[in-house]
Protein backbone atom coordinates (compact mmCIF):
# COMPACT_ATOMS: atom_id res chain seq x y z
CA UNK A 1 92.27 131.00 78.03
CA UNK A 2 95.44 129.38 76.47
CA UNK A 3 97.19 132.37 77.55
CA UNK A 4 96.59 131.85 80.73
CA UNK A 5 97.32 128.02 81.23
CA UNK A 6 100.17 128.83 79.11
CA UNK A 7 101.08 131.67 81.57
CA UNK A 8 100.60 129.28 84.39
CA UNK A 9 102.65 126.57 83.26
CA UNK A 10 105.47 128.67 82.29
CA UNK A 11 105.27 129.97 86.06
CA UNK A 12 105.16 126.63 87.59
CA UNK A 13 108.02 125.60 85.42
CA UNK A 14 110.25 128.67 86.86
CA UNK A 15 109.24 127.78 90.07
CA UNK A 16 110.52 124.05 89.63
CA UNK A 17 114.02 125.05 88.02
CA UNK A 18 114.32 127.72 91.05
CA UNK A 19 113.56 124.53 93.29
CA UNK A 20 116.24 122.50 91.55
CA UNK A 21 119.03 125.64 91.29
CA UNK A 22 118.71 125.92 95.56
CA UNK A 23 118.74 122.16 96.37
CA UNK A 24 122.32 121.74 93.99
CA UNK A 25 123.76 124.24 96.40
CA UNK A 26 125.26 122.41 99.16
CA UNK A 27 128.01 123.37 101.58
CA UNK A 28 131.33 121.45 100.39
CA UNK A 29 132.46 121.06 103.53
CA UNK A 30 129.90 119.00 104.82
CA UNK A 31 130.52 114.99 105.63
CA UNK A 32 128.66 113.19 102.58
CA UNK A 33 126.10 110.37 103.74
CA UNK A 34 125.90 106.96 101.94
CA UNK A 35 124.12 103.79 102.60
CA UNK A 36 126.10 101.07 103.19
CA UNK A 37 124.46 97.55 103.71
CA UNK A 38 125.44 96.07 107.38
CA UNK A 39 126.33 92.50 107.45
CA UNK A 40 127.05 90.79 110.81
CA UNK A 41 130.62 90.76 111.61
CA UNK A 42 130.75 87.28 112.80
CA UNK A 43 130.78 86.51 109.04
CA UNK A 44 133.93 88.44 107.57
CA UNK A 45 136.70 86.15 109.25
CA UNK A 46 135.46 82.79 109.57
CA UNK A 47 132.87 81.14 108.07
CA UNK A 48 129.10 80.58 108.07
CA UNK A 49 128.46 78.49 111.35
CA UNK A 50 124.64 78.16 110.64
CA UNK A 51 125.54 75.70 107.73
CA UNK A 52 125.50 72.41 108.40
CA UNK A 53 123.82 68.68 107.01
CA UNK A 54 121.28 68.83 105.88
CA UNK A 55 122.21 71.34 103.50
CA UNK A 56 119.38 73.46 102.52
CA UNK A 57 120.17 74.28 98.61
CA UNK A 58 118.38 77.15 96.84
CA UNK A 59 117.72 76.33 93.45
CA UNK A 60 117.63 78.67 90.61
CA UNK A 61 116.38 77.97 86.89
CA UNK A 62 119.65 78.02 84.73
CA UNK A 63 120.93 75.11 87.70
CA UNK A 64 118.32 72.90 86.64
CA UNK A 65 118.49 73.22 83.05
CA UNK A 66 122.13 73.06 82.74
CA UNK A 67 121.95 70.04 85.25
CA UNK A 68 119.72 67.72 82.56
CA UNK A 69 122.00 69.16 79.51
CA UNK A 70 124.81 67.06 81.61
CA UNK A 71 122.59 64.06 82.58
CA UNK A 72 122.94 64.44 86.71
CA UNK A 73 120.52 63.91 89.23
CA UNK A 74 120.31 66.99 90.89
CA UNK A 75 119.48 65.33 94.85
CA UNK A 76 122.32 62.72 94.21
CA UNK A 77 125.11 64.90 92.99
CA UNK A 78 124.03 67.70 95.25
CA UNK A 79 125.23 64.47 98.16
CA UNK A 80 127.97 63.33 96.01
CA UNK A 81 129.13 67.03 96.34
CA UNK A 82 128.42 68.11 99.75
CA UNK A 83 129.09 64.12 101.28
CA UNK A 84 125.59 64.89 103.07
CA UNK A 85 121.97 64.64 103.19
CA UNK A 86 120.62 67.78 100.65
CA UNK A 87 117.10 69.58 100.96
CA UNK A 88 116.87 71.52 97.98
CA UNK A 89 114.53 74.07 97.51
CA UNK A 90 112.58 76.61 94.72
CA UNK A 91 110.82 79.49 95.19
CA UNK A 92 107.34 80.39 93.94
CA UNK A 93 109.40 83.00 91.06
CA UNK A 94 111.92 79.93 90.12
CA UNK A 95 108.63 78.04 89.43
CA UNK A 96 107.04 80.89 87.56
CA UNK A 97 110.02 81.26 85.52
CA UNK A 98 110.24 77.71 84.35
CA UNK A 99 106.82 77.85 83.55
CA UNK A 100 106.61 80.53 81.56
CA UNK A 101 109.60 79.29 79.42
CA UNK A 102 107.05 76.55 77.70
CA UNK A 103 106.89 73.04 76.40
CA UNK A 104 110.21 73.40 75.46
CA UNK A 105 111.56 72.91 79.11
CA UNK A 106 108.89 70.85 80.35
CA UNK A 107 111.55 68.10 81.60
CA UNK A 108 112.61 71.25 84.09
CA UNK A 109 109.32 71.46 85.05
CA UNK A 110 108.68 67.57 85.74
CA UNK A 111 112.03 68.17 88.00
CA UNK A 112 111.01 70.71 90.00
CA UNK A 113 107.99 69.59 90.57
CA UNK A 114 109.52 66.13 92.36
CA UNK A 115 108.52 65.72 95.59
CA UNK A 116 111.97 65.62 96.90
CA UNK A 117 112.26 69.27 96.49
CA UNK A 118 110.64 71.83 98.65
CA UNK A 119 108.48 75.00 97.80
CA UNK A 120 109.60 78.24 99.41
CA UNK A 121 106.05 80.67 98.80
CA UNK A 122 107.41 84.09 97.82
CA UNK A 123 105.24 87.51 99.38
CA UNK A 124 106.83 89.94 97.04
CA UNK A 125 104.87 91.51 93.76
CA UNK A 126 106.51 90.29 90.35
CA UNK A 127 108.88 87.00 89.41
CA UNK A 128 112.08 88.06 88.75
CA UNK A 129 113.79 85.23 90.27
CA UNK A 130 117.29 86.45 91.01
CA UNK A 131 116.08 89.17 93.11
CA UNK A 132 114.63 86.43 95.11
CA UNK A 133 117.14 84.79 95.16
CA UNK A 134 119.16 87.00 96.33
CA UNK A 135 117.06 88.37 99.18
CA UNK A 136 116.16 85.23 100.94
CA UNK A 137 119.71 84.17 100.45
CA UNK A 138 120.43 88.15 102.71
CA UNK A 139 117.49 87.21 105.04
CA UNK A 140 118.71 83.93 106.02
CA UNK A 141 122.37 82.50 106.10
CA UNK A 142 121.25 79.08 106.16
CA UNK A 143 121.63 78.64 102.27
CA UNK A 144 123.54 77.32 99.71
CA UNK A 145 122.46 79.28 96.35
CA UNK A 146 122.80 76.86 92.93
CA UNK A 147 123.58 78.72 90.02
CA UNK A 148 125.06 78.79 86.62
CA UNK A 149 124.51 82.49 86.11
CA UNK A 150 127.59 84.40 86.12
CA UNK A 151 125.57 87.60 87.33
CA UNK A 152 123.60 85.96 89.87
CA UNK A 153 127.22 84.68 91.46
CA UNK A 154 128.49 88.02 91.43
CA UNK A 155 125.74 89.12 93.56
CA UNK A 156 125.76 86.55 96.19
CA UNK A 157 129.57 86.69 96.24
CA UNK A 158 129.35 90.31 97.72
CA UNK A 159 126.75 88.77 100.62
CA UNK A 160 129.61 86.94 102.96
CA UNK A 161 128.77 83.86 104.49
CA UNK A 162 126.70 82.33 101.18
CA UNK A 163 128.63 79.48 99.60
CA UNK A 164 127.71 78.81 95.37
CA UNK A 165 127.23 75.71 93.78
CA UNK A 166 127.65 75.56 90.06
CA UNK A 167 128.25 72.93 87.31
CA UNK A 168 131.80 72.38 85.77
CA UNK A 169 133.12 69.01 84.35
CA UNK A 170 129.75 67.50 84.07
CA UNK A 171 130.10 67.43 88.22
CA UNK A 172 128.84 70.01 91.14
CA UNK A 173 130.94 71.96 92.70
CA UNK A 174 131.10 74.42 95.51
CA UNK A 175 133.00 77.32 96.33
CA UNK A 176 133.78 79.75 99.71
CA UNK A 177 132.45 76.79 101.62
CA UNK A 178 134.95 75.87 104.43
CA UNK A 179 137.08 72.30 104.73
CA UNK A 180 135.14 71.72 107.99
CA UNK A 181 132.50 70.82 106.52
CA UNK A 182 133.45 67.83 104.06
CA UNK A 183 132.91 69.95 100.94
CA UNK A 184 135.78 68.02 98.43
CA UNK A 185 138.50 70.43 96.91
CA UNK A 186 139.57 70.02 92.92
């Protein structure tokens, strides 16, 4: 009987590698197809019109604990920054993530938890946070994203239309966010 399975399997496993040897074949002179994310063109030589006060701020972890290493209040220097009124907002995986990093960032979690700041409910499975992030940020160009993380920026700086707010000199700043709009240049 172990002859036979073996016989089997050893069949099956030609049959697969024959599979594979056929599909590699392809005709060279064919056009090659790739998937290219569409963005709307309105966005590539001006900028975002939808933004406008109030500002509706995504927040992301790192933002908030970088925010109470420098001793700012993240609704007031979000207005000191922007010269506006500023919703900010968290996701449901933001939350998670904060909460799963323990007692040791319970100040974070006191923060986020203020009233002033509103809950976005997430529908996806798991809590990775920058993939959030970054897909309600594609969704819908009424965002600011606020972020320390240098690979969360480099993500959203691909999407056009999606200004960043980060933390330098114990102050917020903002960048690809246009003049129109009162945002201060240093």
């Amino acid at each position: 009987m172990k002859r036979m399975i073996s016989l089997k399997d050893s069949r099956i496993k030609e049959k697969d590698r024959a599979k594979a040897k056929e599909k590699k074949k392809n005709d060279p002179s064919a056009l090659k197809e790739r998937e290219v994310t569409k963005h709307p063109s309105c966005m590539f030589f001006q900028y975002n019109t939808q933004l406008g006060p109030p500002y509706h701020i995504l927040v992301d972890t790192n933002f908030i604990n970088f925010s109470i290493k420098a001793k700012l209040d993240i609704v007031q220097s979000m207005m000191d920054c922007l010269y506006a009124k500023c919703i900010p907002y968290i996701t449901d995986c933001v939350m998670a993530e904060i909460e799963k990093l323990g007692m040791k960032y319970r100040v974070a979690l006191r923060i986020a938890k203020d009233p002033r700041f509103e809950r976005l409910p997430c529908t996806h499975k798991g809590t990775y946070a920058d993939d959030c992030l970054v897909q309600r940020v594609t969704q819908h160009k009424c965002y600011i994203l606020a972020t320390v993380d240098r690979d969360l920026k480099r993500r959203v700086r691909k999407i056009p239309g999606v200004p960043i707010m980060y933390i330098s000199n114990h102050r917020y700043n903002i960048e690809r966010m246009p003049d129109d709009y009162g945002a201060p240049r240093f």
